[in-house]
PDB file of N, CA and C in Angstrom:
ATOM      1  N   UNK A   1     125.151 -70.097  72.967  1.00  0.00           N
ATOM      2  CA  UNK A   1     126.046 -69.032  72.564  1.00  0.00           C
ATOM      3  C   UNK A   1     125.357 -67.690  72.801  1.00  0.00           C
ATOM      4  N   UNK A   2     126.008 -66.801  73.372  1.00  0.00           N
ATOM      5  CA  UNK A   2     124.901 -65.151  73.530  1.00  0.00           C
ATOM      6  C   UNK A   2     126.023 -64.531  72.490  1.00  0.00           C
ATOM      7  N   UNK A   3     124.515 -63.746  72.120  1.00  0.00           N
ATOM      8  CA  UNK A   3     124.686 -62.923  70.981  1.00  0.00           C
ATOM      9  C   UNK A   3     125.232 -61.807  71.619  1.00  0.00           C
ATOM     10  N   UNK A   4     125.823 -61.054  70.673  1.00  0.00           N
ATOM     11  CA  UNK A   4     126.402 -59.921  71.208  1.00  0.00           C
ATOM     12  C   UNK A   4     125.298 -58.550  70.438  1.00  0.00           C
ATOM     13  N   UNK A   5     125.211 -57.636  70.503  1.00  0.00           N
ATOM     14  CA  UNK A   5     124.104 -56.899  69.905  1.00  0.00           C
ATOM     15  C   UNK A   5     125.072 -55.068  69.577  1.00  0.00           C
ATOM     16  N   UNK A   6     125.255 -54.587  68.801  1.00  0.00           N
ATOM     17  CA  UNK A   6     125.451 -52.909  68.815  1.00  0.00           C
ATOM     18  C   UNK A   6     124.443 -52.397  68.210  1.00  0.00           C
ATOM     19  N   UNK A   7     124.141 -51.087  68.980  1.00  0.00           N
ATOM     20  CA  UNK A   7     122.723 -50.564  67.973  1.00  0.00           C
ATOM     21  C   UNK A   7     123.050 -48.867  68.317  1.00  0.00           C
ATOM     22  N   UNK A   8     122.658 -48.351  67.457  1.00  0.00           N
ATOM     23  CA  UNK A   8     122.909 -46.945  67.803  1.00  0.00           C
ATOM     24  C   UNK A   8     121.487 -46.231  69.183  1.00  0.00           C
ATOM     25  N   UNK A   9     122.183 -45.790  70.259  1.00  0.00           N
ATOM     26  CA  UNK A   9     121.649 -45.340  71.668  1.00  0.00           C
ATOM     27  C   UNK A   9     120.109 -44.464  71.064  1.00  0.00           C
ATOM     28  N   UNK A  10     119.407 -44.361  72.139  1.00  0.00           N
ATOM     29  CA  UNK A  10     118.086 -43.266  71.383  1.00  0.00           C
ATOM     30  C   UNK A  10     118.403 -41.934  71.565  1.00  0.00           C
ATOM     31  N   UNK A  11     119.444 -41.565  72.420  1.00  0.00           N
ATOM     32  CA  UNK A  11     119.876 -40.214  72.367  1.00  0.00           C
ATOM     33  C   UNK A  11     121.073 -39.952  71.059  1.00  0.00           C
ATOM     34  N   UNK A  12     121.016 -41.089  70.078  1.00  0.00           N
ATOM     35  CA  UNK A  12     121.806 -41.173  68.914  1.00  0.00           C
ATOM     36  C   UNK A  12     123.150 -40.315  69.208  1.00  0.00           C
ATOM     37  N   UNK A  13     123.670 -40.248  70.843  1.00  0.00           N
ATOM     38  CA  UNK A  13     124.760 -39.790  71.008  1.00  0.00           C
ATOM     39  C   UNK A  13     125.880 -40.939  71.178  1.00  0.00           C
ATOM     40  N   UNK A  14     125.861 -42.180  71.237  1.00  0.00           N
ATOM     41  CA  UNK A  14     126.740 -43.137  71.513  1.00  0.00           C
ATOM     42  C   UNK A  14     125.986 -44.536  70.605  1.00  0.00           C
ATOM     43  N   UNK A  15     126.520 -45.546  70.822  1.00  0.00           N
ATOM     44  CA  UNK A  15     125.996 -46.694  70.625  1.00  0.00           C
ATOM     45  C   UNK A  15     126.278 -47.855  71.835  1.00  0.00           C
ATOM     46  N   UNK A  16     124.959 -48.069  71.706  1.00  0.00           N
ATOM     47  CA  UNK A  16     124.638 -49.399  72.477  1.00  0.00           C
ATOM     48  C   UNK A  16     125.121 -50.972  72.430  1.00  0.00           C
ATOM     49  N   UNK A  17     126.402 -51.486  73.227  1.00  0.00           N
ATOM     50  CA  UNK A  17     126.664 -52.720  73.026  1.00  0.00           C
ATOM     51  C   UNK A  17     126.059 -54.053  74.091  1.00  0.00           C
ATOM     52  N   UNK A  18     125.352 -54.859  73.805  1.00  0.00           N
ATOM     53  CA  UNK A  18     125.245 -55.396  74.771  1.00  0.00           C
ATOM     54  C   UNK A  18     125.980 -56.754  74.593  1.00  0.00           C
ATOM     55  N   UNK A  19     126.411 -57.379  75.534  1.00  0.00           N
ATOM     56  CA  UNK A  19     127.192 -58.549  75.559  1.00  0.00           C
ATOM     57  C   UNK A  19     126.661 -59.730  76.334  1.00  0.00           C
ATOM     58  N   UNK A  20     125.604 -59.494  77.298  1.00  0.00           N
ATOM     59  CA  UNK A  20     124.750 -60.850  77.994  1.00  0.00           C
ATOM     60  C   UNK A  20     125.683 -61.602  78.833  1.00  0.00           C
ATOM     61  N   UNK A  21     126.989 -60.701  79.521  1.00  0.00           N
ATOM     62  CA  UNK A  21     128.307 -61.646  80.277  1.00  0.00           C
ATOM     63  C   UNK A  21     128.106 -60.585  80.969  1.00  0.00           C
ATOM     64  N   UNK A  22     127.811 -61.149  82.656  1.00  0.00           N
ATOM     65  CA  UNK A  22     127.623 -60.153  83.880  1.00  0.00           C
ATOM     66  C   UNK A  22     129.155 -59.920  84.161  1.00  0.00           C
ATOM     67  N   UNK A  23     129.280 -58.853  84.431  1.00  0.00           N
ATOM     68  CA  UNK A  23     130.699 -58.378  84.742  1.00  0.00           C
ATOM     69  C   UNK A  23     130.494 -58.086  86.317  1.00  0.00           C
ATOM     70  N   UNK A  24     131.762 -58.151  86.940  1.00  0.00           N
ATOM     71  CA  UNK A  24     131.540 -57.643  88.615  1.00  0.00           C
ATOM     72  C   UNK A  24     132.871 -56.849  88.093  1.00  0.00           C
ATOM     73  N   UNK A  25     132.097 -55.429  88.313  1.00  0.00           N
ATOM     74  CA  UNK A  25     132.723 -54.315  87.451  1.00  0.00           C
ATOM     75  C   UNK A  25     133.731 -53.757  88.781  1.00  0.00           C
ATOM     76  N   UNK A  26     133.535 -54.123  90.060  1.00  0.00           N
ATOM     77  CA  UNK A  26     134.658 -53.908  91.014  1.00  0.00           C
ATOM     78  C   UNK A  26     136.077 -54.215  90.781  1.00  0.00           C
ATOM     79  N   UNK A  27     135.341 -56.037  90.686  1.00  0.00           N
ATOM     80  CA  UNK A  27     136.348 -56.846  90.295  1.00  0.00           C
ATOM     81  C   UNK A  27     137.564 -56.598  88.894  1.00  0.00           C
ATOM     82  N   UNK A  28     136.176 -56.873  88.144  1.00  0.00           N
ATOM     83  CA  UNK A  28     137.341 -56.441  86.681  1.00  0.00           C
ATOM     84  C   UNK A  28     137.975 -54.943  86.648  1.00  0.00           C
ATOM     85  N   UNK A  29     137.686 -54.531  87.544  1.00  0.00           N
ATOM     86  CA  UNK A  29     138.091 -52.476  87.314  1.00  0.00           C
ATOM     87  C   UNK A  29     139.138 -52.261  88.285  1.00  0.00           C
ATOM     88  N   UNK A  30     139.706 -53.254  89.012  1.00  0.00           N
ATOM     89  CA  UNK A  30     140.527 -52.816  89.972  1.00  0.00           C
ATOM     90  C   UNK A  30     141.716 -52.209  89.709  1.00  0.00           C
ATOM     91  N   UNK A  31     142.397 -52.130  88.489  1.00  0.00           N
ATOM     92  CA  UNK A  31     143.936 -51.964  87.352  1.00  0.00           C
ATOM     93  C   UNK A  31     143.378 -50.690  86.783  1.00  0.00           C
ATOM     94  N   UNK A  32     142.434 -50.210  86.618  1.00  0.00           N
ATOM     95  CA  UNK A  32     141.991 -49.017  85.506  1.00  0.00           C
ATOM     96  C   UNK A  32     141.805 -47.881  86.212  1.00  0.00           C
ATOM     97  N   UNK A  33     142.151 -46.523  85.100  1.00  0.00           N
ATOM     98  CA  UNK A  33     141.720 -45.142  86.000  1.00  0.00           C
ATOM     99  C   UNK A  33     140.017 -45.135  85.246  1.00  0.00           C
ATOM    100  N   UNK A  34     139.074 -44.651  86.005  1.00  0.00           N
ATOM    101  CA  UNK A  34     137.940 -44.330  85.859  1.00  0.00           C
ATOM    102  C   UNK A  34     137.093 -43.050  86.057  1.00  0.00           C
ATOM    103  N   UNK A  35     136.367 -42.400  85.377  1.00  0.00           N
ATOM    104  CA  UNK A  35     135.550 -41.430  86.110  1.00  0.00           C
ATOM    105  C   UNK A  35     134.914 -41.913  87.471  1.00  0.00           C
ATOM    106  N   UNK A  36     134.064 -42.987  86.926  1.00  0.00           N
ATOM    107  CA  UNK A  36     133.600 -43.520  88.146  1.00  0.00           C
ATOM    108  C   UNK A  36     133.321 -44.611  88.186  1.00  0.00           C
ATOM    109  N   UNK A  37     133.825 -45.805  89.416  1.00  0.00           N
ATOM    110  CA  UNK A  37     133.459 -46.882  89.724  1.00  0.00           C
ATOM    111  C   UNK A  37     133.274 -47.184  90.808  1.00  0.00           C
ATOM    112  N   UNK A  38     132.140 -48.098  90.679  1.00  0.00           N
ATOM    113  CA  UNK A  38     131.303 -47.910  91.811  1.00  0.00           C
ATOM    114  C   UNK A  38     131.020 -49.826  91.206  1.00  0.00           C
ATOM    115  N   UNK A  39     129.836 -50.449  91.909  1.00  0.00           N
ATOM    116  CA  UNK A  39     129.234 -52.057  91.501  1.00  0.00           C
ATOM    117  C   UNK A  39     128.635 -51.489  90.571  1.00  0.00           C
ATOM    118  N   UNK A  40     127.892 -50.281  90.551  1.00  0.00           N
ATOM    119  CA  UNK A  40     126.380 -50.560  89.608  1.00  0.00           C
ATOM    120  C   UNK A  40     126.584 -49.878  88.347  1.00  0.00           C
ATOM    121  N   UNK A  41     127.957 -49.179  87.707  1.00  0.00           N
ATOM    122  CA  UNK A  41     128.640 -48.465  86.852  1.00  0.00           C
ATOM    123  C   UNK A  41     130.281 -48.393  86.807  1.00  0.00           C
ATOM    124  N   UNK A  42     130.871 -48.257  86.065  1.00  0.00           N
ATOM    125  CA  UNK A  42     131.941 -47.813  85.529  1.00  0.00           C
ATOM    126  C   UNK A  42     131.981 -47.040  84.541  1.00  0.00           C
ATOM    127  N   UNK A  43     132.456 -45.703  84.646  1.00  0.00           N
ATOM    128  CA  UNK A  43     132.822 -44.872  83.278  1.00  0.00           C
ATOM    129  C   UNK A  43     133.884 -44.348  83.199  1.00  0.00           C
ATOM    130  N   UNK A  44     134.760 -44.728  82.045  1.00  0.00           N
ATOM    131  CA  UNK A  44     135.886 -44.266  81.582  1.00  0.00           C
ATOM    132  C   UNK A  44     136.476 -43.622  80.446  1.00  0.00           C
ATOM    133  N   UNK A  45     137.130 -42.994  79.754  1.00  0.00           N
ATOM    134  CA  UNK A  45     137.922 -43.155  78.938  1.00  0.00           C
ATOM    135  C   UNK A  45     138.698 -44.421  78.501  1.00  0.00           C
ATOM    136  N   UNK A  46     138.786 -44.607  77.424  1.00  0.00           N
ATOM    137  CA  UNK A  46     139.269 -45.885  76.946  1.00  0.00           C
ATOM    138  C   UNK A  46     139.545 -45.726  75.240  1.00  0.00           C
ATOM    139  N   UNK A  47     140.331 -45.803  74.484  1.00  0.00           N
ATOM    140  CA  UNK A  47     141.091 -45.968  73.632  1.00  0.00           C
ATOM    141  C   UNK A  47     140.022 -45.002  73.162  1.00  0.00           C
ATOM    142  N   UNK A  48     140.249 -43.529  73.160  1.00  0.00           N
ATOM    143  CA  UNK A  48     139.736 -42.330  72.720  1.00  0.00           C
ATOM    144  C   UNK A  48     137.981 -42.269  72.480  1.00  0.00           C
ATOM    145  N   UNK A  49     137.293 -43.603  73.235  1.00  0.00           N
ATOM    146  CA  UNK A  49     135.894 -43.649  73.275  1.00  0.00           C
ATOM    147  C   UNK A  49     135.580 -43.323  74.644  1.00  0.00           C
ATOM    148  N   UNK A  50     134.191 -42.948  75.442  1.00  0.00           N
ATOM    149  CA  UNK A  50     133.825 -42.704  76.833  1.00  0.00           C
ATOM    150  C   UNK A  50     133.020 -43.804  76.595  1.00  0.00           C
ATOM    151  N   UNK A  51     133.076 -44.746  77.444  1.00  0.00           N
ATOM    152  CA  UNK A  51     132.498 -45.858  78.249  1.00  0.00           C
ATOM    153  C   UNK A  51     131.746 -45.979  79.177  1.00  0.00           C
ATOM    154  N   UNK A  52     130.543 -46.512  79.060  1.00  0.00           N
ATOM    155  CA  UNK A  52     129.771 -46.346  80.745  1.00  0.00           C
ATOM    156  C   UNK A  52     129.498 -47.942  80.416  1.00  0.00           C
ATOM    157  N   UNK A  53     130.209 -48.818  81.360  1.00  0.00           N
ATOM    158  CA  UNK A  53     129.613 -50.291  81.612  1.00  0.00           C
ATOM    159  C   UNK A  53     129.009 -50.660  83.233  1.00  0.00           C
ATOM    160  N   UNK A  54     127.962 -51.420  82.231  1.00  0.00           N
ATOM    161  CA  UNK A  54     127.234 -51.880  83.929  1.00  0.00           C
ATOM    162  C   UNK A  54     127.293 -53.352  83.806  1.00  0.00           C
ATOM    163  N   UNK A  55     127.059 -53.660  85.000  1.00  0.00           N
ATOM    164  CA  UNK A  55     126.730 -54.836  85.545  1.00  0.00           C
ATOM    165  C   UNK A  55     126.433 -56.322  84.508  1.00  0.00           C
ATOM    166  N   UNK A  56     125.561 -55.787  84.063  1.00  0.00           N
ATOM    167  CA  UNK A  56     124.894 -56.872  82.902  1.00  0.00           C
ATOM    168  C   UNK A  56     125.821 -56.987  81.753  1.00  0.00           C
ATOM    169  N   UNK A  57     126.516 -56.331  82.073  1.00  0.00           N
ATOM    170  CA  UNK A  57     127.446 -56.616  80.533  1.00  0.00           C
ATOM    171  C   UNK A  57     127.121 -55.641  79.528  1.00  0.00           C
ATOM    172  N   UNK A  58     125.932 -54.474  79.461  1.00  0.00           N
ATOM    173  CA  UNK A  58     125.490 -53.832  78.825  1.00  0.00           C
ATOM    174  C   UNK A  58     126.854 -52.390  78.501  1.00  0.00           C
ATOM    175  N   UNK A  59     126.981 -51.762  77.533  1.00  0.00           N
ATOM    176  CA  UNK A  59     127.933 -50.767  77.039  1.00  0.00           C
ATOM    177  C   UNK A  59     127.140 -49.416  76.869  1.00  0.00           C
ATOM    178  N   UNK A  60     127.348 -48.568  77.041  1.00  0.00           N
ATOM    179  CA  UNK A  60     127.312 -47.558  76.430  1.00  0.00           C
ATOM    180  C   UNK A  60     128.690 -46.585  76.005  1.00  0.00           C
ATOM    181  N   UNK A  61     128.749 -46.496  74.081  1.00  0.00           N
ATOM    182  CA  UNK A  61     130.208 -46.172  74.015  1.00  0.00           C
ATOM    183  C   UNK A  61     129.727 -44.723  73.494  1.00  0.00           C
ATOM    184  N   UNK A  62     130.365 -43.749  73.628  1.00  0.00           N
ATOM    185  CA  UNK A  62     130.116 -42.271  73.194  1.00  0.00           C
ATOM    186  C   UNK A  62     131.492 -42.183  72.134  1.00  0.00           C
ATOM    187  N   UNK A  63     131.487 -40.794  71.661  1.00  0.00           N
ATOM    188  CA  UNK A  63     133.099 -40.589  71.207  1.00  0.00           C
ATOM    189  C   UNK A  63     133.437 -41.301  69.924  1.00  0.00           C
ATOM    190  N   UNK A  64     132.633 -42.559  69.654  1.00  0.00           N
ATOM    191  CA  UNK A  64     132.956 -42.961  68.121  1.00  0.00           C
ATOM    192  C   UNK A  64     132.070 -42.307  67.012  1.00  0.00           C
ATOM    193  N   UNK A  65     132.520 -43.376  65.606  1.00  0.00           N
ATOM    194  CA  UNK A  65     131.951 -42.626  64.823  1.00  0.00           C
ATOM    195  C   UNK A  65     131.124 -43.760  64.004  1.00  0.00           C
ATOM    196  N   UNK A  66     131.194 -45.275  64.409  1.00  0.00           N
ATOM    197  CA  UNK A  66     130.320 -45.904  63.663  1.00  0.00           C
ATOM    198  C   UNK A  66     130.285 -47.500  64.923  1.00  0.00           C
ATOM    199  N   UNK A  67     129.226 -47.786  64.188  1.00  0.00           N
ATOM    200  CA  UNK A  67     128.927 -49.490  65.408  1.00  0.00           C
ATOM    201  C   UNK A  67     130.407 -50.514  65.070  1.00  0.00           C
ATOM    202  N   UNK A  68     130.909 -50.097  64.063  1.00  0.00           N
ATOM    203  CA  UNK A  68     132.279 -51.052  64.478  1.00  0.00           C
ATOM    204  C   UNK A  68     133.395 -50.717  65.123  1.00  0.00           C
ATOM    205  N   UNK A  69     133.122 -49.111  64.850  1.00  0.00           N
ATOM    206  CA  UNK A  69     134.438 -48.903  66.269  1.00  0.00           C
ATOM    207  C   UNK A  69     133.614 -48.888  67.717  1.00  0.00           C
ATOM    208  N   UNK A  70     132.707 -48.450  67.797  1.00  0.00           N
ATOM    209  CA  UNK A  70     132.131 -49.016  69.056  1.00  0.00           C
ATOM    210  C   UNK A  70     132.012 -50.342  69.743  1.00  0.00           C
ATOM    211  N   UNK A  71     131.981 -51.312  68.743  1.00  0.00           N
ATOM    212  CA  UNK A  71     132.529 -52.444  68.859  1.00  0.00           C
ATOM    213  C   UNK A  71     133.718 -53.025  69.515  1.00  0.00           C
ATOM    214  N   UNK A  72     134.622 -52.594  68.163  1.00  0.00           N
ATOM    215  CA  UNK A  72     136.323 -52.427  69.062  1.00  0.00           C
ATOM    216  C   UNK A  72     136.163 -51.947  70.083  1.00  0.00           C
ATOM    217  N   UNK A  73     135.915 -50.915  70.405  1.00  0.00           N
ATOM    218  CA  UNK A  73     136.199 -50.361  71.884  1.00  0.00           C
ATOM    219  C   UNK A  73     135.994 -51.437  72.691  1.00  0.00           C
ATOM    220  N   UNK A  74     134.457 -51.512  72.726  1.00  0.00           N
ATOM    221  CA  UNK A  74     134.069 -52.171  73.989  1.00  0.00           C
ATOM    222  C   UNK A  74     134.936 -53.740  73.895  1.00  0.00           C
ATOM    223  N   UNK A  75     135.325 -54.449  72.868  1.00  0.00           N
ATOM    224  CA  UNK A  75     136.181 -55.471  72.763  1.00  0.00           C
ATOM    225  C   UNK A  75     137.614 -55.735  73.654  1.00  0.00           C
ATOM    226  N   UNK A  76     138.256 -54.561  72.767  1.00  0.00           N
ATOM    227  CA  UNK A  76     139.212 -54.138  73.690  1.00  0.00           C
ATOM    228  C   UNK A  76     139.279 -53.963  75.145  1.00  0.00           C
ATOM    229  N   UNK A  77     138.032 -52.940  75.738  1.00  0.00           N
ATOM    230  CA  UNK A  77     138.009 -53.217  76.677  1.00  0.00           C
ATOM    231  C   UNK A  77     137.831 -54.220  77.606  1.00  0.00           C
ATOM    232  N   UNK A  78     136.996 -54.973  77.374  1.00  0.00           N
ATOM    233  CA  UNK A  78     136.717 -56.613  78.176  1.00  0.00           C
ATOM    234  C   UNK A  78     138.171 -57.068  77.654  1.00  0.00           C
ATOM    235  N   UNK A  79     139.288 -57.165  76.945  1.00  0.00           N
ATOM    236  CA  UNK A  79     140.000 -58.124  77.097  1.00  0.00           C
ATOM    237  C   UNK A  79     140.918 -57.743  78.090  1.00  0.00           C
ATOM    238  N   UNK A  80     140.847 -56.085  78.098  1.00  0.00           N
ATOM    239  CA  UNK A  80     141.803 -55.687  78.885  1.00  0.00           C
ATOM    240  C   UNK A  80     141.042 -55.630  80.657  1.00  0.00           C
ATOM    241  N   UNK A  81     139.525 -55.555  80.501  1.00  0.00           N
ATOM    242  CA  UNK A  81     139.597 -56.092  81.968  1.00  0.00           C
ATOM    243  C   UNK A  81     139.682 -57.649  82.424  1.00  0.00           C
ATOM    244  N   UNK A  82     139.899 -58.230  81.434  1.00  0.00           N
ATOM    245  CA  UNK A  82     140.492 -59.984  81.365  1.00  0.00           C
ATOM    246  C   UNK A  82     138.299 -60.751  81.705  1.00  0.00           C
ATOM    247  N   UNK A  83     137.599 -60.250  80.840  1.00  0.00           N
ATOM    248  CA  UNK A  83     136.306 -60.383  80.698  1.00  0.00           C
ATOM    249  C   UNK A  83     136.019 -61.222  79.666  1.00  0.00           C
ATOM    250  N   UNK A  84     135.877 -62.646  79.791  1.00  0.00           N
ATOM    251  CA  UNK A  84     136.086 -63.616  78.861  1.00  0.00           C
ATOM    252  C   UNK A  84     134.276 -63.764  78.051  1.00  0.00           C
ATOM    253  N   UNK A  85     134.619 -63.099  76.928  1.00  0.00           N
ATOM    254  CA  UNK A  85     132.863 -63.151  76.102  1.00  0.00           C
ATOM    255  C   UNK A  85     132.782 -63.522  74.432  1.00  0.00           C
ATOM    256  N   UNK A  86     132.274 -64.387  74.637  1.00  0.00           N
ATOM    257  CA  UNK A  86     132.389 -65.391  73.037  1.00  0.00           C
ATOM    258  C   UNK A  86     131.686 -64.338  72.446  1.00  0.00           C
ATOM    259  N   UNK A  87     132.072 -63.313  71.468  1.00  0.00           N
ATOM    260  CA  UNK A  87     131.898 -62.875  70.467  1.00  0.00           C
ATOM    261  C   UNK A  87     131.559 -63.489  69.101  1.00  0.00           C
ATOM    262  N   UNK A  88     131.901 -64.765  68.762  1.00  0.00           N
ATOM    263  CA  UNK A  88     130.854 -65.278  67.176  1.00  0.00           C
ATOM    264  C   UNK A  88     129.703 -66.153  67.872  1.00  0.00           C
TER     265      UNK A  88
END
């Protein structure tokens, strides 16, 4: 089972989600508007949080205000890029 991890970022401007489920961020990003996507990043807007996901499955969420809405976010987002990740 991979753990899922949130921790607040060291620039204590966002929080850190990691999820341990490689995403092919081309793939899953093809339906979404983005700042930028590219293989080795995606950053977006997304349910009033800024998002930067990479590759590894790793998050960076800005724009919230605690590790459980950073959570949600990034949740939300993988379901909506159809990113299947056992969360318990």
């Amino acid at each position: 089972m991979k753990r899922i991890t949130v921790s607040l970022c060291s620039g204590k401007t966002g929080y850190e989600v990691n999820t341990s489920t490689n995403i092919d961020l081309l793939a899953a990003c093809r339906d979404i508007e983005a700042k930028v996507k590219t293989r080795h990043i995606v950053i977006l807007e997304f349910g009033g949080a800024e998002i930067s996901l990479y590759p590894s499955g790793r998050m960076l969420v800005k724009k919230v205000k605690s590790e459980a809405e950073a959570l949600d976010a990034a949740k939300l987002l993988l379901e909506r890029l159809s990113v299947r990740v056992d969360w318990d």
